[in-house]
Protein backbone atom coordinates (compact mmCIF):
# COMPACT_ATOMS: atom_id res chain seq x y z
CA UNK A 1 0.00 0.00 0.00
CA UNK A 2 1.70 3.21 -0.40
CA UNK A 3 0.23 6.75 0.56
CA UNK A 4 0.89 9.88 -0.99
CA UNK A 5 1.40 12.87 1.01
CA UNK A 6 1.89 16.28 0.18
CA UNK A 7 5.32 18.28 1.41
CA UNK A 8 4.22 20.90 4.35
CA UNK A 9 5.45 24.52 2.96
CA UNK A 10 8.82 24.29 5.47
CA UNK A 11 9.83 20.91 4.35
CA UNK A 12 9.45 21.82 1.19
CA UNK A 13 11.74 24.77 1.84
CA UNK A 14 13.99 22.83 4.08
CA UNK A 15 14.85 20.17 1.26
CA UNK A 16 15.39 23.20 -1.26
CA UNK A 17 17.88 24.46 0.48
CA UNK A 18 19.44 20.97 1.12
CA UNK A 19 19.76 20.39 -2.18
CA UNK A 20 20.98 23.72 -3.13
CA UNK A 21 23.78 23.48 -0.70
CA UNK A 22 25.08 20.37 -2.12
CA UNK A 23 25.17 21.48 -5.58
CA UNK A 24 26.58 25.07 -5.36
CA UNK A 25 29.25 24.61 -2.74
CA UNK A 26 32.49 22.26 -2.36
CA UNK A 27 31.51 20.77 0.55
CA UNK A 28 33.96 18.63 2.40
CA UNK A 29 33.84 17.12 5.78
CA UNK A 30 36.91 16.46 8.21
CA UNK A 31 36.41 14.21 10.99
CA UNK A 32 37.85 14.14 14.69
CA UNK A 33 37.44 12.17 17.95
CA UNK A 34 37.41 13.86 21.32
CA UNK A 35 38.11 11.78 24.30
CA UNK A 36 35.04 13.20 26.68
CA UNK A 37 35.95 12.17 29.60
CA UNK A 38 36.61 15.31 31.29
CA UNK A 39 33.38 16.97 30.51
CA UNK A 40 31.79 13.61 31.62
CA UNK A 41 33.22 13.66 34.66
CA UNK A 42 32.35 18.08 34.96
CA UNK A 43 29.01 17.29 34.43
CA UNK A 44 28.72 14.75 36.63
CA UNK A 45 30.03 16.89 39.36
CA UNK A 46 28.52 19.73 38.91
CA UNK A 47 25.08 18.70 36.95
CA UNK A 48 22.65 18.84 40.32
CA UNK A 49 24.24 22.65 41.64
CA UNK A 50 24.28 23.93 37.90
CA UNK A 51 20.07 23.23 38.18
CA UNK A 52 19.85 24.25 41.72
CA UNK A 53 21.61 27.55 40.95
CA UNK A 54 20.02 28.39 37.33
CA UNK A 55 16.57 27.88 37.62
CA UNK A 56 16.16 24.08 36.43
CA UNK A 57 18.65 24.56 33.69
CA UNK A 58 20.27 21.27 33.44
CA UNK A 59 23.84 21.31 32.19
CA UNK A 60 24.23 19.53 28.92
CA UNK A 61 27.18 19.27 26.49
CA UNK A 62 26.12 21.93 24.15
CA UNK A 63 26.88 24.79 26.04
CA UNK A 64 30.66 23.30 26.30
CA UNK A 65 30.57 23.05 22.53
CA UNK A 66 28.73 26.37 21.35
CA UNK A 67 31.31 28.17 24.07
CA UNK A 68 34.29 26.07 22.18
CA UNK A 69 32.87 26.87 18.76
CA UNK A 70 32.82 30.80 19.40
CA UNK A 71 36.48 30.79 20.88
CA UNK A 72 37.61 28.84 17.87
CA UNK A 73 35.36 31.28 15.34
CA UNK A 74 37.34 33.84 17.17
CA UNK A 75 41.00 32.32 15.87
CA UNK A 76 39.90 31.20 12.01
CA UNK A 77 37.68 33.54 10.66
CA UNK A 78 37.30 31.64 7.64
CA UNK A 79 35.02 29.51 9.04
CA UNK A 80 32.83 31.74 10.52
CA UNK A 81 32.24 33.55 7.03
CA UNK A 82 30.62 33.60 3.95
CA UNK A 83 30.77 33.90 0.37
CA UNK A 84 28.91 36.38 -1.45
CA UNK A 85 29.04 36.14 -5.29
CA UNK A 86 32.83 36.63 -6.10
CA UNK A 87 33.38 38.12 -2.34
CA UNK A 88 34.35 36.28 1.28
CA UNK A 89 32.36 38.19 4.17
CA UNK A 90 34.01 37.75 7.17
CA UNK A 91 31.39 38.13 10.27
CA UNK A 92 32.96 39.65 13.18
CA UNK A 93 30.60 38.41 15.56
CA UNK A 94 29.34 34.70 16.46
CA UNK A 95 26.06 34.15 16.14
CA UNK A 96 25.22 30.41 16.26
CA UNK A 97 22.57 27.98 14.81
CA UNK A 98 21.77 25.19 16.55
CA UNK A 99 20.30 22.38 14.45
CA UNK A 100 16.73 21.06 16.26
CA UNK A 101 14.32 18.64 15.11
CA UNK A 102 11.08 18.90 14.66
CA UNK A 103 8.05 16.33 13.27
CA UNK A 104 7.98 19.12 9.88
CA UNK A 105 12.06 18.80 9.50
CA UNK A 106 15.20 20.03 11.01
CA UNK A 107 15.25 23.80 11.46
CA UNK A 108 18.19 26.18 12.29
CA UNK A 109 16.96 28.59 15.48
CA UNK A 110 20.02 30.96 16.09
CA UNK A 111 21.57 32.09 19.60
CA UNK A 112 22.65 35.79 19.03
CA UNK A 113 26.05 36.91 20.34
CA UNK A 114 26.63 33.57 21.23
CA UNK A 115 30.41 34.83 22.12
CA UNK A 116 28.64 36.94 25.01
CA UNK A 117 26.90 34.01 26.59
CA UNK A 118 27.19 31.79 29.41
CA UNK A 119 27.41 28.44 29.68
CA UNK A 120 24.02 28.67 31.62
CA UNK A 121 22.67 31.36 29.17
CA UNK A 122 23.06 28.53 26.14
CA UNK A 123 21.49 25.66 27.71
CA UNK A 124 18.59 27.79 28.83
CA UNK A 125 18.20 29.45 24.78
CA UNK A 126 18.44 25.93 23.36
CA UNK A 127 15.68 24.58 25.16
CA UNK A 128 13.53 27.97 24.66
CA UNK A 129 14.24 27.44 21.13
CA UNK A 130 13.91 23.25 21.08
CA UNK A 131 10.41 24.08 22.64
CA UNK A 132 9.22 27.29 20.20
CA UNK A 133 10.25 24.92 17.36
CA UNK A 134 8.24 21.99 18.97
CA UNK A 135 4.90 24.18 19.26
CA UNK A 136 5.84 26.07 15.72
CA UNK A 137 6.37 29.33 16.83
CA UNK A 138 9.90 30.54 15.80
CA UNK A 139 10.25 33.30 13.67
CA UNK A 140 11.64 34.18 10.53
CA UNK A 141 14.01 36.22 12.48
CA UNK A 142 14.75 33.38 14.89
CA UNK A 143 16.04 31.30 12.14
CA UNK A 144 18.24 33.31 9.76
CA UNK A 145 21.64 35.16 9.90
CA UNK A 146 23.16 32.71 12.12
CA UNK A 147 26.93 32.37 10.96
CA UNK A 148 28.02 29.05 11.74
CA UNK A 149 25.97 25.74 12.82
CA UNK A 150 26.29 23.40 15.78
CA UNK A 151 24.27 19.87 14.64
CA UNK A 152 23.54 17.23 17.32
CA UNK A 153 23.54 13.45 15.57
CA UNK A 154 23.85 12.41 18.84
CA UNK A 155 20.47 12.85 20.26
CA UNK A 156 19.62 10.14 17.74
CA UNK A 157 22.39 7.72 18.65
CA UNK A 158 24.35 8.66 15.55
CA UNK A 159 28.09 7.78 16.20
CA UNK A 160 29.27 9.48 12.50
CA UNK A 161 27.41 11.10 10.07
CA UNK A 162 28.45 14.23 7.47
CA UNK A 163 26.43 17.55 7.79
CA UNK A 164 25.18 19.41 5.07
CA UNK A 165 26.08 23.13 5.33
CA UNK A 166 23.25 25.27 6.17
CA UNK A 167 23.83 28.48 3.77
CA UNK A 168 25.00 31.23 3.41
CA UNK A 169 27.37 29.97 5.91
CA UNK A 170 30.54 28.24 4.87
CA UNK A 171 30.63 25.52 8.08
CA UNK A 172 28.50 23.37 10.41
CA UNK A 173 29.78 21.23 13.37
CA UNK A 174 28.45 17.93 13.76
CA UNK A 175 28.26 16.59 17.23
CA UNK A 176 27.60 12.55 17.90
CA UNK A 177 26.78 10.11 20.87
CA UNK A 178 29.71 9.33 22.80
CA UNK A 179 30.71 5.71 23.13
CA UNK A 180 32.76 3.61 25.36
CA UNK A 181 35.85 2.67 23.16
CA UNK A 182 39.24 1.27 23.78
CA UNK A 183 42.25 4.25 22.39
CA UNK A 184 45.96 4.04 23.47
CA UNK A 185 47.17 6.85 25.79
CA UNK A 186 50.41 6.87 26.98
CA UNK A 187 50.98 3.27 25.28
CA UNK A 188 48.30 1.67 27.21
CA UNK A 189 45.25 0.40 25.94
CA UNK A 190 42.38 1.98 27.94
CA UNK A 191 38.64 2.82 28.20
CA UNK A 192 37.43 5.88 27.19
CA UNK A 193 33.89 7.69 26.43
CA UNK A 194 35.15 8.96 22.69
CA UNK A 195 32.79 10.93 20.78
CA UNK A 196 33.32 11.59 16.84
CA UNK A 197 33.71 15.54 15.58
CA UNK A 198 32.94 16.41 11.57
CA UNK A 199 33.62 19.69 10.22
CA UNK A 200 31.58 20.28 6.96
CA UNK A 201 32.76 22.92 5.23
CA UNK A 202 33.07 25.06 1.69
CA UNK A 203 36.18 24.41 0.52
CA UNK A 204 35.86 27.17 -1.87
């Protein structure tokens, strides 16, 4: 049996753009691991007074990496850029989308001045956000003019995956489950909770 369902107007848009990004850019994507243990271990200190002391804010690892993202934006500009016809515009501020999904499609809600935020101040925008896109009520303004992405696969149990670049920008961070896995430190085989990093970006 097969059913036939029309595209909503968003995921109509979303998949444009989608599509558009992979044929007009030279997208490439660079993959790292980051042994996590030492956020694990943060957050498990810290997670029940970080709660207590902002308002039922829990502390998650996206504030770690939006924070990381805007101090690295800070020492390449080239990735937090764009290219405009035959021009590169580099953005002197950080203002970062953060990939959320939602039952019409994924959609790109941006944290403004992300480079002036806390820790606290990220967690507490991304689940504003996470819940205005749930109930359909970010706006147009919400959801452009960010200048670099920060994608979570991991919410979803993806260990690797390559993100599409979310224009105008020229790069998206793509942030996965962490996993126990055996890596050699020091010569010695040991246990550690790695978590796999890709970088899509525009070559050009």
């Amino acid at each position: 049996i097969e059913r036939r369902v029309p595209m909503t107007r968003m995921r109509a848009r979303i998949a444009e753009r989608l599509l558009s990004a992979t044929q007009q850019t030279a997208m490439l994507t660079t993959f790292n691991e980051v042994d996590m243990a030492p956020l694990v271990r943060l957050r498990s200190q810290y997670a029940d007074q970080f709660e207590k002391t902002h308002n039922g804010t829990r502390l998650g690892f996206m504030g770690f990496f939006v924070r990381a993202c805007c101090e690295a934006l800070k020492r390449f500009p080239e990735v937090n850029a764009s290219i405009d016809g035959s021009d590169v515009v580099y953005h002197g501020y950080q203002d970062i989308g953060v990939a959320v999904s939602t039952e019409d499609g994924l959609v790109v809600p941006t944290l403004r001045d992300a480079d002036f935020m806390s820790i606290a101040d990220v967690e507490a925008a991304i689940r504003d956000l996470g819940l205005k896109a749930r109930d359909k009520k970010l706006t147009i303004e919400e959801m452009t003019g960010g200048t670099f992405t920060v994608s979570n696969g991991g919410v979803f149990g993806s260990l690797l995956s390559t993100p599409i670049l979310n224009p105008p920008q020229t790069a998206i961070l793509g942030v996965h489950t962490i996993k126990d896995r055996p890596i050699a430190i020091d010569g010695e085989v040991v246990i550690r909770p790695m978590m796999y990093l890709a970088l899509s970006y525009d070559h050009r």
